[in-house]
Protein backbone atom coordinates (compact mmCIF):
# COMPACT_ATOMS: atom_id res chain seq x y z
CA UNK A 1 -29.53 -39.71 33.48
CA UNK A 2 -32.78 -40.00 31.55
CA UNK A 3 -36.01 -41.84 31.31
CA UNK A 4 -36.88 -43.53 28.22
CA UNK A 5 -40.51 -43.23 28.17
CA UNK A 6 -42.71 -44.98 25.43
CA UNK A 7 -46.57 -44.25 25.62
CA UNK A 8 -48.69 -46.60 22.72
CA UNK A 9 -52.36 -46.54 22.00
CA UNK A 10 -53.78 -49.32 19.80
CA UNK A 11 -53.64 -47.35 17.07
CA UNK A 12 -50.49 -45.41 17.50
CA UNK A 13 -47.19 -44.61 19.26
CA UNK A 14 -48.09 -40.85 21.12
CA UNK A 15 -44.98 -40.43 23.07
CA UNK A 16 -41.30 -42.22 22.40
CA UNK A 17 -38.48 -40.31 23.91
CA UNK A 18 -36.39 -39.44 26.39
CA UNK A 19 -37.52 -37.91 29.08
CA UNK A 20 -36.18 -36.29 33.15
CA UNK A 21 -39.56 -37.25 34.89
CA UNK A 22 -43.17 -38.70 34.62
CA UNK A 23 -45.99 -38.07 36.66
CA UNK A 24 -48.79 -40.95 35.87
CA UNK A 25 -52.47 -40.50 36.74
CA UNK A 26 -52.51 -44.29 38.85
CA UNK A 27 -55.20 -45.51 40.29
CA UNK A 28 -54.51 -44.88 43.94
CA UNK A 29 -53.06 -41.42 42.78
CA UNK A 30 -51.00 -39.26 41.34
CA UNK A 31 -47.46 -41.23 40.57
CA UNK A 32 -44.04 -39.79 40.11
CA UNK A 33 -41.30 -41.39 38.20
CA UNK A 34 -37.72 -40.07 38.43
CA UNK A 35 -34.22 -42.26 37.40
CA UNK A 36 -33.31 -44.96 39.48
CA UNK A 37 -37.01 -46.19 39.98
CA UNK A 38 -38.00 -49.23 41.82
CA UNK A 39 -39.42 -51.57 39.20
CA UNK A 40 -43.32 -51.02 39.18
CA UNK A 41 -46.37 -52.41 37.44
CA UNK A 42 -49.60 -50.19 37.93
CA UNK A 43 -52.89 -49.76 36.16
CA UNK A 44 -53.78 -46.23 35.12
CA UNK A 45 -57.11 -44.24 35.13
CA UNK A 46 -58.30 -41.53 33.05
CA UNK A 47 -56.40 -38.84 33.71
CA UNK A 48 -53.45 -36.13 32.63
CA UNK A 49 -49.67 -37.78 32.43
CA UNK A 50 -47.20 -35.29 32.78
CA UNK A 51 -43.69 -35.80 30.97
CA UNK A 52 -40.59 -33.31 31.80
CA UNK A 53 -38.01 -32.55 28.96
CA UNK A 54 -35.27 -29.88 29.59
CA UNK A 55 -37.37 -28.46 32.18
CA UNK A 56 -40.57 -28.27 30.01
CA UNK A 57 -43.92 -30.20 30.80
CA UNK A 58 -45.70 -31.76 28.06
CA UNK A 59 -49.44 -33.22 29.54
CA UNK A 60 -50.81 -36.33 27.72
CA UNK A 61 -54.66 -37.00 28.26
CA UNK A 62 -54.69 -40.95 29.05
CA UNK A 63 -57.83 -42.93 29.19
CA UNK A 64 -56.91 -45.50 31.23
CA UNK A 65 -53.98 -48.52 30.93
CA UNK A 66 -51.15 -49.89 32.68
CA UNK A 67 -47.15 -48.51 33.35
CA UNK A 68 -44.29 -50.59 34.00
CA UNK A 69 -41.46 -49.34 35.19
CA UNK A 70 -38.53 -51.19 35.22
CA UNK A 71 -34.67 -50.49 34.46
CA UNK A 72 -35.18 -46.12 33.68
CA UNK A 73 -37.83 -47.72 31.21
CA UNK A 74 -41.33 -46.50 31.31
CA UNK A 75 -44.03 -48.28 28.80
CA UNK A 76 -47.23 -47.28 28.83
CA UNK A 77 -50.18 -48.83 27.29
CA UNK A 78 -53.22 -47.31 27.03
CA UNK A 79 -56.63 -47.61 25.46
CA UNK A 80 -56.04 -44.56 23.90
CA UNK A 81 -54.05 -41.31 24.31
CA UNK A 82 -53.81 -37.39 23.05
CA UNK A 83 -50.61 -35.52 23.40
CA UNK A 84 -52.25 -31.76 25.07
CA UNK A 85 -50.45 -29.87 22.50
CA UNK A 86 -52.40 -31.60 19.60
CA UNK A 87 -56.05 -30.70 21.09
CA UNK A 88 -58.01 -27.83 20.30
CA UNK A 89 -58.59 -25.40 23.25
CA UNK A 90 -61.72 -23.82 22.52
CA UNK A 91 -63.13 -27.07 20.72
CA UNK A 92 -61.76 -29.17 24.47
CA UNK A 93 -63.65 -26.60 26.69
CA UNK A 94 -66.98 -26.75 24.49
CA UNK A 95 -67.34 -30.88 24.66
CA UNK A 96 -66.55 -30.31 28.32
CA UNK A 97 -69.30 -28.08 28.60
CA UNK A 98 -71.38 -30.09 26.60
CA UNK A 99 -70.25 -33.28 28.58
CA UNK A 100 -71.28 -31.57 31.92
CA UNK A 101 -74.74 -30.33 30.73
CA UNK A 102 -75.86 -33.85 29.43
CA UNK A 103 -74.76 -35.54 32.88
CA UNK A 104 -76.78 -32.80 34.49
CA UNK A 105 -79.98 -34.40 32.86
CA UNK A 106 -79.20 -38.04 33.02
CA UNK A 107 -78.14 -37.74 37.17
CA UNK A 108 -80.99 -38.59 39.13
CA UNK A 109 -83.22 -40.15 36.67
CA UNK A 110 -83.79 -43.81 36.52
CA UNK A 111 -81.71 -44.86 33.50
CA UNK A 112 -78.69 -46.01 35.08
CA UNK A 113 -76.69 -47.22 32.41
CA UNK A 114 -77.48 -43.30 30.42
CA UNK A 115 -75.66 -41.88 33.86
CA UNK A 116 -72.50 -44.45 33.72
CA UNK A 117 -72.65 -43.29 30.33
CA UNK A 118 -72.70 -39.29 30.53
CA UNK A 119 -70.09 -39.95 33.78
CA UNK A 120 -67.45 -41.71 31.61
CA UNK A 121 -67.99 -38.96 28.58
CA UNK A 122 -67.68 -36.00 30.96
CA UNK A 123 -64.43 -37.33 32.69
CA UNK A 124 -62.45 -37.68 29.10
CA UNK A 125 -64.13 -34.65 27.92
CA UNK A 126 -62.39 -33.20 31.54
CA UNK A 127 -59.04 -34.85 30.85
CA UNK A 128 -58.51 -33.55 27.09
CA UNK A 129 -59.53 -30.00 28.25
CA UNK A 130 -56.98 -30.26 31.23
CA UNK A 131 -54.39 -31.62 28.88
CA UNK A 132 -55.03 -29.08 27.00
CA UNK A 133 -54.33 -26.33 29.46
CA UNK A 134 -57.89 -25.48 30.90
CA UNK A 135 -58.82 -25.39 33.98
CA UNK A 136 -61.63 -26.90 35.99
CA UNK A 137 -64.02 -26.10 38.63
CA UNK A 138 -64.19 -28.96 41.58
């Protein structure tokens, strides 16, 4: 048995396919999703989905949504969403870099909204590098 898994951004569909499992970045946590799931509605933060297919992973940078579950149906709607194969590596690793370094100057000052800012730009700059296949540093 399969999953039929359906991920759609506002501007397009990213994922519609079958698929063996889904692990969902929720907001209490990391969420798997096998066949034969309890019917579920949760919201979604920023983070890396994971969808299996004949034993290969595919990642999916999400920035934030809602899943339901329901009936081996998962739909996903999200703000907005890059499949990891689709992003650039090198070009990933350098806006995380760059997205670090610019929190680094904001954290501590006195400009509050320029810190909520840099945080929210240096967590998806995090999630399309992960999705991409880097690694990071806690």
């Amino acid at each position: 048995m399969t999953l039929t898994v359906r991920v759609v951004a506002p501007d397009k569909t990213v994922w519609d396919s079958a698929a063996e499992e889904v692990i969902l970045p929720s907001t209490t946590g990391q969420l798997g999703i096998l066949t034969g799931h309890a019917p579920l509605l949760t919201a979604l933060d920023t983070g890396v989905m994971r969808v299996r297919v004949n034993r290969e992973w595919t990642a999916i940078a999400l920035m934030g949504g809602f899943a339901e579950v329901e009936d081996d149906e998962v739909t996903i709607l999200v703000n907005a969403a890059e499949r990891g194969d689709a992003i650039d590596l090198e070009k990933a690793r350098a806006a995380y870099n760059e997205a670090v370094a610019k929190l680094d100057q904001v954290q501590g000052g006195e400009n509050r909204q320029a810190q909520l800012q840099a945080e929210r730009a240096a967590r998806k700059a995090r999630v399309r590098f992960q999705a991409a296949g880097g690694m990071v540093q806690v």
